[in-house]
N, C-alpha and C. Protein backbone atom coordinates (compact mmCIF):
# COMPACT_ATOMS: atom_id res chain seq x y z
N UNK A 1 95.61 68.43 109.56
CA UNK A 1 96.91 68.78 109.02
C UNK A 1 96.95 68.57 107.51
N UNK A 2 96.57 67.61 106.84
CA UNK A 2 95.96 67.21 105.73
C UNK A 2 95.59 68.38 104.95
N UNK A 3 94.30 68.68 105.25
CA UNK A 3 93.45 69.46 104.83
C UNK A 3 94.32 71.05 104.49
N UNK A 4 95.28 71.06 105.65
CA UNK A 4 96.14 72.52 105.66
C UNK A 4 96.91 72.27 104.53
N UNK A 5 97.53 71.26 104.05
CA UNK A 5 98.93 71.09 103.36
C UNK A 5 97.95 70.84 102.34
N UNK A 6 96.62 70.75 101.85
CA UNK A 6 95.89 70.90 100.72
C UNK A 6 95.47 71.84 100.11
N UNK A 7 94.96 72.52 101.39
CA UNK A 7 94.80 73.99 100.74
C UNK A 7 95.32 74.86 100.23
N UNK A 8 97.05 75.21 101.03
CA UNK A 8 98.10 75.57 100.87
C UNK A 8 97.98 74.97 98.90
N UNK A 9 98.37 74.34 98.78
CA UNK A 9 98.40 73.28 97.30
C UNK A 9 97.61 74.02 96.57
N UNK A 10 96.55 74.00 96.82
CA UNK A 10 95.75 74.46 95.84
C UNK A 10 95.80 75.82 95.83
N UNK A 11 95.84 76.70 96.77
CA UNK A 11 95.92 78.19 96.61
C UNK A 11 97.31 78.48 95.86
N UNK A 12 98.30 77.60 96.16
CA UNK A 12 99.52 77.87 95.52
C UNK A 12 99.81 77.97 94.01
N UNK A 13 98.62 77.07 93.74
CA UNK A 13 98.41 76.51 91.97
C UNK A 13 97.42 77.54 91.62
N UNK A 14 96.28 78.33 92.27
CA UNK A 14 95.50 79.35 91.85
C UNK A 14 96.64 80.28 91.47
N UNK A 15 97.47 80.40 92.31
CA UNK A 15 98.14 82.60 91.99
C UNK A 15 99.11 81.83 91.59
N UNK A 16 100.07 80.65 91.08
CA UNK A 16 100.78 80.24 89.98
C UNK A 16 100.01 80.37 88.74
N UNK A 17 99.25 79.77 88.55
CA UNK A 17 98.06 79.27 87.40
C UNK A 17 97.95 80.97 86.80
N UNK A 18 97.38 81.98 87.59
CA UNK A 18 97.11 83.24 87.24
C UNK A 18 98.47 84.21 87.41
N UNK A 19 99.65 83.64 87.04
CA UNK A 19 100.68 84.27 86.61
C UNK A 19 101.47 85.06 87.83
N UNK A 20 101.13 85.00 89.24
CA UNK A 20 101.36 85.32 90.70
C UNK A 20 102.22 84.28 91.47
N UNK A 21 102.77 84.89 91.64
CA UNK A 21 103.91 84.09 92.82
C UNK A 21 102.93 84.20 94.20
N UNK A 22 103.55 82.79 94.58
CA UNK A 22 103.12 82.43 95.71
C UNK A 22 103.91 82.94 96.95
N UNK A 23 105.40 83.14 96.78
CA UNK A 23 105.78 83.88 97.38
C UNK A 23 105.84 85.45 98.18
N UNK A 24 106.10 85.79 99.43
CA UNK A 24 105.63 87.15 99.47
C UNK A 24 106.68 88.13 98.86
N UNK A 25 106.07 89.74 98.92
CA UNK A 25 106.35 90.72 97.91
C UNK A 25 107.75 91.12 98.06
N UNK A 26 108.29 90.81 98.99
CA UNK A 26 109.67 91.31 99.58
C UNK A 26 110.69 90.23 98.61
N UNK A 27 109.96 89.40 97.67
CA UNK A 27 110.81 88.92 96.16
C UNK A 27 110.99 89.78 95.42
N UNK A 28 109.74 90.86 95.10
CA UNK A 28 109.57 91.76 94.03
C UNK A 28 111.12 92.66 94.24
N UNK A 29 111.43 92.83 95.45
CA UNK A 29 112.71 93.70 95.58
C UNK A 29 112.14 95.30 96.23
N UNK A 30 113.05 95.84 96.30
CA UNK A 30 112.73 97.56 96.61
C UNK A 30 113.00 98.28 95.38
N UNK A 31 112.81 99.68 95.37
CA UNK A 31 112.95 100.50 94.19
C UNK A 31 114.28 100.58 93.83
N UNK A 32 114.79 101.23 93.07
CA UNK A 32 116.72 101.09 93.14
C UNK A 32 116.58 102.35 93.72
N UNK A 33 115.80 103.35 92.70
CA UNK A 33 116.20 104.59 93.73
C UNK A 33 114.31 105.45 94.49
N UNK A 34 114.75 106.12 95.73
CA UNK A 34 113.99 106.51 96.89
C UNK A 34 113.68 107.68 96.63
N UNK A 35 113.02 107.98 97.09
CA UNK A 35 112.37 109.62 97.20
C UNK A 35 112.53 110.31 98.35
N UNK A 36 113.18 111.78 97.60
CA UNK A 36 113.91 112.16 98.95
C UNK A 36 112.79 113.75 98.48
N UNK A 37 112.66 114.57 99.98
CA UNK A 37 112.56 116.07 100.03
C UNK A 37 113.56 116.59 101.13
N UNK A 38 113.62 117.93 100.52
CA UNK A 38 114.22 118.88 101.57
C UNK A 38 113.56 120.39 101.83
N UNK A 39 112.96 120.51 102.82
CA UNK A 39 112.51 122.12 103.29
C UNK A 39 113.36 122.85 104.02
N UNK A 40 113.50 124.01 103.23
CA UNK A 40 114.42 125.09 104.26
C UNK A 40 113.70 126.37 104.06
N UNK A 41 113.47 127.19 104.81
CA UNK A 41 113.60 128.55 105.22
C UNK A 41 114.57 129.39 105.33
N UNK A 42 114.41 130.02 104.35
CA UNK A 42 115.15 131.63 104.36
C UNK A 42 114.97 132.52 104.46
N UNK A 43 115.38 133.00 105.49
CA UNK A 43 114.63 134.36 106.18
C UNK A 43 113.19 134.16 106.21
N UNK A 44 112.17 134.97 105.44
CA UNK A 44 110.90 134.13 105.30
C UNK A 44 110.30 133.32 104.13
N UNK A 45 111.27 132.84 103.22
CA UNK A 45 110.92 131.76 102.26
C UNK A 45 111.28 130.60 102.47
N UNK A 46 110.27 129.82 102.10
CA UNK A 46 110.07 128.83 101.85
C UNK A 46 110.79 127.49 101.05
N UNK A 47 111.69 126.95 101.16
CA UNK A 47 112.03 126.40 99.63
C UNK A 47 111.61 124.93 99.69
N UNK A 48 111.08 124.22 99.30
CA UNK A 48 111.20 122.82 99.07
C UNK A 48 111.06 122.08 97.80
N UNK A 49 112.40 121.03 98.10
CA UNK A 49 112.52 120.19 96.86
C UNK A 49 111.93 118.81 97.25
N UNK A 50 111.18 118.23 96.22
CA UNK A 50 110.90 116.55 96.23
C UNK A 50 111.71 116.29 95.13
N UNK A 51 112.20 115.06 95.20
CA UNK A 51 113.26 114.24 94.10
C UNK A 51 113.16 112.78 94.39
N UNK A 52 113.74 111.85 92.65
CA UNK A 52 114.37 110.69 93.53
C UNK A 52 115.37 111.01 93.56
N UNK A 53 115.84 109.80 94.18
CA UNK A 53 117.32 109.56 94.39
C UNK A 53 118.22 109.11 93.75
N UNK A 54 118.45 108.66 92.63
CA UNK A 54 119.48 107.66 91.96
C UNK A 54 120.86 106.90 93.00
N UNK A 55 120.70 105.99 92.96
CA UNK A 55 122.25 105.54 93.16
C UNK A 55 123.18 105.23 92.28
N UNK A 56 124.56 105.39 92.93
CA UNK A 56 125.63 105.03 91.81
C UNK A 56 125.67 104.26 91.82
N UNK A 57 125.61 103.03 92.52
CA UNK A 57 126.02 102.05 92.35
C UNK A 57 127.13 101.54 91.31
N UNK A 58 128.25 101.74 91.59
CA UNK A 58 129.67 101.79 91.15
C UNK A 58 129.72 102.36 89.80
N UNK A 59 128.85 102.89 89.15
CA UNK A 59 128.48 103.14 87.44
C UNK A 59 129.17 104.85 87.68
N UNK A 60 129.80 104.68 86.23
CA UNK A 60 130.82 106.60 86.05
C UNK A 60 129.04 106.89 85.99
N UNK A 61 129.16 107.81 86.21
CA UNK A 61 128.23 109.31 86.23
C UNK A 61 128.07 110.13 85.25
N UNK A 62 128.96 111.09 85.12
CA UNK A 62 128.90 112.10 84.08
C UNK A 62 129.58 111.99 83.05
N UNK A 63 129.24 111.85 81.91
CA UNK A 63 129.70 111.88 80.57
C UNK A 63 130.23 110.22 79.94
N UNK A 64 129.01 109.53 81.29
CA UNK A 64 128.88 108.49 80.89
C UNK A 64 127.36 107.72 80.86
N UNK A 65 126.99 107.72 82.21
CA UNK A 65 125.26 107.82 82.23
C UNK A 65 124.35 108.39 82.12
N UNK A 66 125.33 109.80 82.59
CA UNK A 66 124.82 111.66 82.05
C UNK A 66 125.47 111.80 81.26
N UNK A 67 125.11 111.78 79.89
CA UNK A 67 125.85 112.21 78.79
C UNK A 67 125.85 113.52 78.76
N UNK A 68 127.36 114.12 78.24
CA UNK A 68 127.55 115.35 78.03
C UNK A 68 126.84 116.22 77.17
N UNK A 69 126.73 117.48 76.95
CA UNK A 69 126.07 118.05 76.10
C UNK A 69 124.40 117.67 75.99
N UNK A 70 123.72 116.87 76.76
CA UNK A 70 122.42 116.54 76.47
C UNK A 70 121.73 116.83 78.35
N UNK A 71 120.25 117.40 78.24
CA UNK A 71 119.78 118.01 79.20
C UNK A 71 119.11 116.69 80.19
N UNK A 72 119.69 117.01 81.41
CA UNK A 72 118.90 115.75 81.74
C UNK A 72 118.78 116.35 83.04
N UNK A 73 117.42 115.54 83.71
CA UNK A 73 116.68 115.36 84.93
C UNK A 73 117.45 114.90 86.50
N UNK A 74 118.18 116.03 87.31
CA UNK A 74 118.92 115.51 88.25
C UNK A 74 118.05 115.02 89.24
N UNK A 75 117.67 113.34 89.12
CA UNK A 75 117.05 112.81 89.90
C UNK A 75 116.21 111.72 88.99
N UNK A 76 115.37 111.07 89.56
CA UNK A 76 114.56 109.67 88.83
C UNK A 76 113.13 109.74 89.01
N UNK A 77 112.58 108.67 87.98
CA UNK A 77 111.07 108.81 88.17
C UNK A 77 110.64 110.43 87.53
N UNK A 78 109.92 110.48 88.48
CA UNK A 78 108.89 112.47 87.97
C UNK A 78 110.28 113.36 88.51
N UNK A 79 110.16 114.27 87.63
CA UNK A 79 111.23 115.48 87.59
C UNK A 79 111.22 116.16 88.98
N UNK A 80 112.33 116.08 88.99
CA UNK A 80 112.59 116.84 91.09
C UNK A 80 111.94 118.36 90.73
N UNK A 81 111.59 118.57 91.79
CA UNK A 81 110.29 119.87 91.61
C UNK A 81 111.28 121.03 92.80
N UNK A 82 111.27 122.28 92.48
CA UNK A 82 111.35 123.15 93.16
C UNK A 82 110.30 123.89 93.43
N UNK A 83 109.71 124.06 94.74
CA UNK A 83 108.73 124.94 95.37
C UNK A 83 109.19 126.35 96.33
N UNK A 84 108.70 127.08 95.71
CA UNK A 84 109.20 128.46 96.28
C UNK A 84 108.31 129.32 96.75
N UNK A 85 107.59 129.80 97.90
CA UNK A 85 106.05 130.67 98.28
C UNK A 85 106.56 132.21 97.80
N UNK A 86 107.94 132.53 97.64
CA UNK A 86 107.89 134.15 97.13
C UNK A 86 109.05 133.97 96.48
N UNK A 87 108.97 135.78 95.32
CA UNK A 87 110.34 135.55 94.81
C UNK A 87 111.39 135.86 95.45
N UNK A 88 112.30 135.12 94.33
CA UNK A 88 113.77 134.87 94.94
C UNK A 88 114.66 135.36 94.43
N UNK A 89 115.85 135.45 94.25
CA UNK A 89 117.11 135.87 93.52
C UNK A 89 117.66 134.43 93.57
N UNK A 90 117.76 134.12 92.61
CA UNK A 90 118.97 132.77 92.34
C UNK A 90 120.38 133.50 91.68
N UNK A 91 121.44 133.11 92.46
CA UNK A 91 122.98 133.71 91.53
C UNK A 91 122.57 134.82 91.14
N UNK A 92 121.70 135.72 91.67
CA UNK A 92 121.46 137.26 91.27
C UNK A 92 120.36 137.43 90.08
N UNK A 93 119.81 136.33 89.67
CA UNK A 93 118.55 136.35 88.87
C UNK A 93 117.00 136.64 89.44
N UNK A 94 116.20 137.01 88.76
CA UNK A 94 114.63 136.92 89.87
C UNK A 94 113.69 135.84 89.55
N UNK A 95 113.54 135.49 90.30
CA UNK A 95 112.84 133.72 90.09
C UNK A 95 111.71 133.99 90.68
N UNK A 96 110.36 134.17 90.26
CA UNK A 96 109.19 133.75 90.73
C UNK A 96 108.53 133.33 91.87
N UNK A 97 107.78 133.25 92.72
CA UNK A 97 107.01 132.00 93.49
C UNK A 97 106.25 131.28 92.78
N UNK A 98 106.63 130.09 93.12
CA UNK A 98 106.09 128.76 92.46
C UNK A 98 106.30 127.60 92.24
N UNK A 99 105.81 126.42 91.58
CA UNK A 99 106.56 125.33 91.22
C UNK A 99 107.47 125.20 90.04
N UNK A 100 108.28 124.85 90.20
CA UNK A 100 109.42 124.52 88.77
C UNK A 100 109.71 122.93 88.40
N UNK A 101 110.16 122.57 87.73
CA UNK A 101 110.73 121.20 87.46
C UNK A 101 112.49 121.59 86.97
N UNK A 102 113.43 120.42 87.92
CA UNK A 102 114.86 121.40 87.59
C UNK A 102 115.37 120.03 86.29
N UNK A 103 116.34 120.76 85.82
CA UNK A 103 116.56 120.44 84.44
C UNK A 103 118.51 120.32 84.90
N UNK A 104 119.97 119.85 84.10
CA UNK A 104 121.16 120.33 84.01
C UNK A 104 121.39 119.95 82.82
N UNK A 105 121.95 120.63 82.34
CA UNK A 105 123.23 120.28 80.96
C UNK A 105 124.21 120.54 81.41
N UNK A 106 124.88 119.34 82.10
CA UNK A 106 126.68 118.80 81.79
C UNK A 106 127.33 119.07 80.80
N UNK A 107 128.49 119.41 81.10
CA UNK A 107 129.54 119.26 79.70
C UNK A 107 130.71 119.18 80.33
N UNK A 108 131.64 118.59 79.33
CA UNK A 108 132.66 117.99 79.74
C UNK A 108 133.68 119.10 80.60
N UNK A 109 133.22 120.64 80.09
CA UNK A 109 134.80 121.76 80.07
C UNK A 109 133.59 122.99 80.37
N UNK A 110 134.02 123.42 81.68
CA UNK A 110 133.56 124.47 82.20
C UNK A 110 132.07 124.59 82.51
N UNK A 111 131.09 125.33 82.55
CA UNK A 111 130.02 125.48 83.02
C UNK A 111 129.09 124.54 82.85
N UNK A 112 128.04 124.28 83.68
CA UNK A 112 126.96 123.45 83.12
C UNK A 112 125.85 124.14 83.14
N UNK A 113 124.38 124.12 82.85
CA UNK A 113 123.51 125.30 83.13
C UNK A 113 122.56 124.71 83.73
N UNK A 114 121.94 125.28 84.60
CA UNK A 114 120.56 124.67 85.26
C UNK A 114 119.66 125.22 85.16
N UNK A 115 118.82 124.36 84.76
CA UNK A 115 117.23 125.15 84.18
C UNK A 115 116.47 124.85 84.82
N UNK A 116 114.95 125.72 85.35
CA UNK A 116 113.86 125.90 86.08
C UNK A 116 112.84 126.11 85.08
N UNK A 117 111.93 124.84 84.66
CA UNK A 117 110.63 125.17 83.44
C UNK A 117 109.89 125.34 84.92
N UNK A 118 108.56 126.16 84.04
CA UNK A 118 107.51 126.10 84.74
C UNK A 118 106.57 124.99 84.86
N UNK A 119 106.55 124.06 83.36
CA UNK A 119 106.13 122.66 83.67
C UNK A 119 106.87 122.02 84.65
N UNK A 120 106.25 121.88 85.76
CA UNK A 120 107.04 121.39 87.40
C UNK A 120 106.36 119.76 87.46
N UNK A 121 104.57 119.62 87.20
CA UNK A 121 104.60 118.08 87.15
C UNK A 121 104.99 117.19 86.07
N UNK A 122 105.91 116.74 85.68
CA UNK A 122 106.65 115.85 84.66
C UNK A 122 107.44 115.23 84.79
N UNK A 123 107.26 113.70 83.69
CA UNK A 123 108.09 112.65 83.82
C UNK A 123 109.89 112.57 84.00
N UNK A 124 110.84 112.44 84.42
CA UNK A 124 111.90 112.83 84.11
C UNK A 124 112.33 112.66 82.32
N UNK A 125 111.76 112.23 81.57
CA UNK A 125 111.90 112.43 80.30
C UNK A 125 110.85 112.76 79.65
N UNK A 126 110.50 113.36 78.50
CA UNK A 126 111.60 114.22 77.61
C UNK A 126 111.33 115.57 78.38
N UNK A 127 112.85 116.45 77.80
CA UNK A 127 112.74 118.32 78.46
C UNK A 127 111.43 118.69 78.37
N UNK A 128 110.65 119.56 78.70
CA UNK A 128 109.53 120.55 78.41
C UNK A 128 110.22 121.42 76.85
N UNK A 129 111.09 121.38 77.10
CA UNK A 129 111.80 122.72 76.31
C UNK A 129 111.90 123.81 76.77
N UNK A 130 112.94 124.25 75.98
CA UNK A 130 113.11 125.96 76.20
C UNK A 130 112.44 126.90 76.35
N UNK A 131 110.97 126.73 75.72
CA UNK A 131 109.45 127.30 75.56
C UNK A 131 109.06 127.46 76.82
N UNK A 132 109.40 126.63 77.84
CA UNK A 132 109.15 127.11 78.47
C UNK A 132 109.78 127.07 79.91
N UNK A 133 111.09 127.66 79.89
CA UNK A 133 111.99 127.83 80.68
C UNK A 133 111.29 129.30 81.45
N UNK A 134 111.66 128.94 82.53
CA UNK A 134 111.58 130.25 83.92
C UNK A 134 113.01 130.99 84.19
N UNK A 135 113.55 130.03 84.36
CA UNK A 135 115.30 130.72 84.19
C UNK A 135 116.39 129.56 84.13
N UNK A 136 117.17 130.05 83.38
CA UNK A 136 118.58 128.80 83.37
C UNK A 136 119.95 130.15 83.43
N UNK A 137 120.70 128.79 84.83
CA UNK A 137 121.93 129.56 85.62
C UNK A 137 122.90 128.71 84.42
N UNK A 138 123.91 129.27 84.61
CA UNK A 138 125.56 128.81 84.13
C UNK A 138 126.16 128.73 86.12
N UNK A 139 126.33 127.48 86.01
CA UNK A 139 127.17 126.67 87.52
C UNK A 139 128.06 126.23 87.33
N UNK A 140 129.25 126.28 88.09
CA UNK A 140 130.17 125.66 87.66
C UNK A 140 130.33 124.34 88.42
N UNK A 141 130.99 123.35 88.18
CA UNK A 141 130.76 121.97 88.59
C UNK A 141 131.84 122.36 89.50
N UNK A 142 131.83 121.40 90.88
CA UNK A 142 132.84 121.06 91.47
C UNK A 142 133.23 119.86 92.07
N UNK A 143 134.35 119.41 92.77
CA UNK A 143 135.18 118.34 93.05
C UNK A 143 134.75 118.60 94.37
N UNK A 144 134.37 116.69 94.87
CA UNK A 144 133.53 116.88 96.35
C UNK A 144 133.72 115.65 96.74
N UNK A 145 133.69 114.77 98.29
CA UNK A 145 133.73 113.46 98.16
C UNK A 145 132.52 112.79 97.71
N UNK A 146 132.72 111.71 97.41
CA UNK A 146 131.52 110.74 96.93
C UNK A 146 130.66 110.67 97.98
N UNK A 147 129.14 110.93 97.29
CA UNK A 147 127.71 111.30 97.16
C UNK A 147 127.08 110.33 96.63
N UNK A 148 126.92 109.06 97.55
CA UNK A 148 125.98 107.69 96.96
C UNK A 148 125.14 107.44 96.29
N UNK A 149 124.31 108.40 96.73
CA UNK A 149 122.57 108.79 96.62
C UNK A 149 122.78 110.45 96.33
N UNK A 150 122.08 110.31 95.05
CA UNK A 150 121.94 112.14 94.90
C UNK A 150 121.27 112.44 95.77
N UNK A 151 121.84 113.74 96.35
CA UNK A 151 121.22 114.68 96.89
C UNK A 151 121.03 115.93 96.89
N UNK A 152 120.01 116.75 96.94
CA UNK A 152 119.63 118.10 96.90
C UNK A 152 119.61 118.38 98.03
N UNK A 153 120.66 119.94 98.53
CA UNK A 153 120.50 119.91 100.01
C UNK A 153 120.67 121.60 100.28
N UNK A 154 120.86 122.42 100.84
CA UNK A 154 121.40 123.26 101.13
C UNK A 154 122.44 123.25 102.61
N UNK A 155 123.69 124.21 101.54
CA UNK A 155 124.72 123.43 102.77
C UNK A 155 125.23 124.67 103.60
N UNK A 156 124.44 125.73 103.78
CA UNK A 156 124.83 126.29 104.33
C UNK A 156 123.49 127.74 104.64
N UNK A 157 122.94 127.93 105.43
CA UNK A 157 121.82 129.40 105.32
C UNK A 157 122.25 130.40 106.58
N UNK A 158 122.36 131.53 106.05
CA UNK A 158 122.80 132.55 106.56
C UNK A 158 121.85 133.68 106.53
N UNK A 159 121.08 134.09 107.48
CA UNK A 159 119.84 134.97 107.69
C UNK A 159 118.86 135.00 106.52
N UNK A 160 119.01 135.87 105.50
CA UNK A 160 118.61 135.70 104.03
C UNK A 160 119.26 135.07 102.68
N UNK A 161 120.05 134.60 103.21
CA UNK A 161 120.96 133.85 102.09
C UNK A 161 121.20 132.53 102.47
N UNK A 162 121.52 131.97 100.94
CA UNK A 162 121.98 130.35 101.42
C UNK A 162 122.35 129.64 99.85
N UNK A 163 123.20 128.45 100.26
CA UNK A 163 123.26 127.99 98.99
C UNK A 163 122.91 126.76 99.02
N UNK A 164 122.23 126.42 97.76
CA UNK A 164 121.57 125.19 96.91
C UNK A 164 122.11 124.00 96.28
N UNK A 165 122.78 123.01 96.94
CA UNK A 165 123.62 121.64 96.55
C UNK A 165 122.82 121.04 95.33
N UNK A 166 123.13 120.44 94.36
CA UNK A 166 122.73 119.54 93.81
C UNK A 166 123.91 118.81 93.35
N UNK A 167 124.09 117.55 94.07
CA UNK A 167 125.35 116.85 94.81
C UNK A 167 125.22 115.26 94.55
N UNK A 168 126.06 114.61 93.54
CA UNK A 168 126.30 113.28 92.59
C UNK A 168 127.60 112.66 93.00
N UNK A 169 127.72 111.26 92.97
CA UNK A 169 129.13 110.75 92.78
C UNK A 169 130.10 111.53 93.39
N UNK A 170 131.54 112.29 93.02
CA UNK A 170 131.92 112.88 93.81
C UNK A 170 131.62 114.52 92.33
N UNK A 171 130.39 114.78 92.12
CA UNK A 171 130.65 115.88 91.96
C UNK A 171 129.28 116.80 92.51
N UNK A 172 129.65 117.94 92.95
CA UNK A 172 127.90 118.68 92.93
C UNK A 172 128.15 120.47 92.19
N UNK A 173 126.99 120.75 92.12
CA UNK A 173 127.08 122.55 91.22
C UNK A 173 125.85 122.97 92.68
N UNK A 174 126.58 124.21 92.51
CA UNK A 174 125.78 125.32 93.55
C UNK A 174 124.90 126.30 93.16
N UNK A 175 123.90 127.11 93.76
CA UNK A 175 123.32 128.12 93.66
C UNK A 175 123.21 128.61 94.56
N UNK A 176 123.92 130.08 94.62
CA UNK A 176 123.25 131.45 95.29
C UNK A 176 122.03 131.54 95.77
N UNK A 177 121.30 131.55 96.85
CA UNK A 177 120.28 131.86 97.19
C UNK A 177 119.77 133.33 97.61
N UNK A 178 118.99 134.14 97.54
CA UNK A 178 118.94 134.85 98.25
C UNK A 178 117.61 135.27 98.43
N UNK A 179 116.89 135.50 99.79
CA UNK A 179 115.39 135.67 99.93
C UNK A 179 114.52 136.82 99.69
N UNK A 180 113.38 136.68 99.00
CA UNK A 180 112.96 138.83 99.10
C UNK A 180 113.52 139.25 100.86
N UNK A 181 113.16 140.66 100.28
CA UNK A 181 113.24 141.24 101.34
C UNK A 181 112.63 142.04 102.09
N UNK A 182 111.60 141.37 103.16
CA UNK A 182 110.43 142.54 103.89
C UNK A 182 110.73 143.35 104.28
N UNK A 183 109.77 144.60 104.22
CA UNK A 183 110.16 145.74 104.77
C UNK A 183 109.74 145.79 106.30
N UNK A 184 110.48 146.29 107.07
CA UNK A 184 109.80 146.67 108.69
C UNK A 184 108.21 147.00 108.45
């Protein structure tokens, strides 16, 4: 018994000594925010998003943590990625197959815009830039209940169509979906 309550001692003073807690990792804590995906099919496309998650954790949101007028990364960690296997029509635009990285600019009064670079693997900071944008929508924000954990979702698909949540605190902005279209 000795010998146990010695060893213990001394291993405890090794990973103290070398700057390590002796304690286990479930001190270190969890991430604040999680990594979420969503796959949907439309008609025959493909869509999937990977993201984190942010929480609110009681903190204002927009035009306070998301500052207005400045482009920022809806989500944490590496930039939430849109994957698409064919093109698409977004809000009546033609969008590519491929990977994207999504981008928003908030503002306080009326539209916000959402941008799709083609640089898709990247940090959530800084933009790629405009250089190299794939397409940016004008969305309008809307009034929704509170949304803990961002989420990217689609809230609704209808044969070839569907729309695209990207959904905060109590606010989220939409996109039009709509899938090519095979011929017989």
């Amino acid at each position: 018994m000795d010998h146990t309550r010695t060893l213990i001692a001394v291993l405890g003073g090794l990973l103290l000594g070398a700057g390590l807690s002796p304690a286990p990792l479930r001190s270190q804590g969890y991430p604040f925010s999680q990594r979420g995906s969503v796959t949907q099919m439309v008609a025959f496309t493909e869509f999937r998003v990977e993201y984190g998650r942010p929480v609110a954790r009681g903190r204002a949101l927009f035009g306070a943590l998301v500052p207005w007028d400045a482009v920022w990364h809806p989500g944490a960690d590496s930039a939430s990625v849109l994957q698409v296997n064919e093109d698409v029509l977004l809000d009546g635009k033609p969008l590519r197959a491929g990977d994207y990285s999504l981008w928003l600019l908030p503002r306080a009064q009326g539209s916000w815009t959402l941008i799709l670079s083609r640089e898709a693997r990247v940090f959530h900071t800084p933009y790629p830039g405009a250089e190299h944008d794939a397409l940016r929508l004008e969305v309008m924000p809307q009034a929704a209940s509170h949304m803990e954990s961002l989420a990217i979702y689609f809230s609704q698909v209808l044969r070839d169509e569907a729309e695209l949540r990207l959904h905060w605190g109590s606010t989220y902005v939409a996109v039009h979906v709509k899938a090519a279209h095979r011929p017989d």
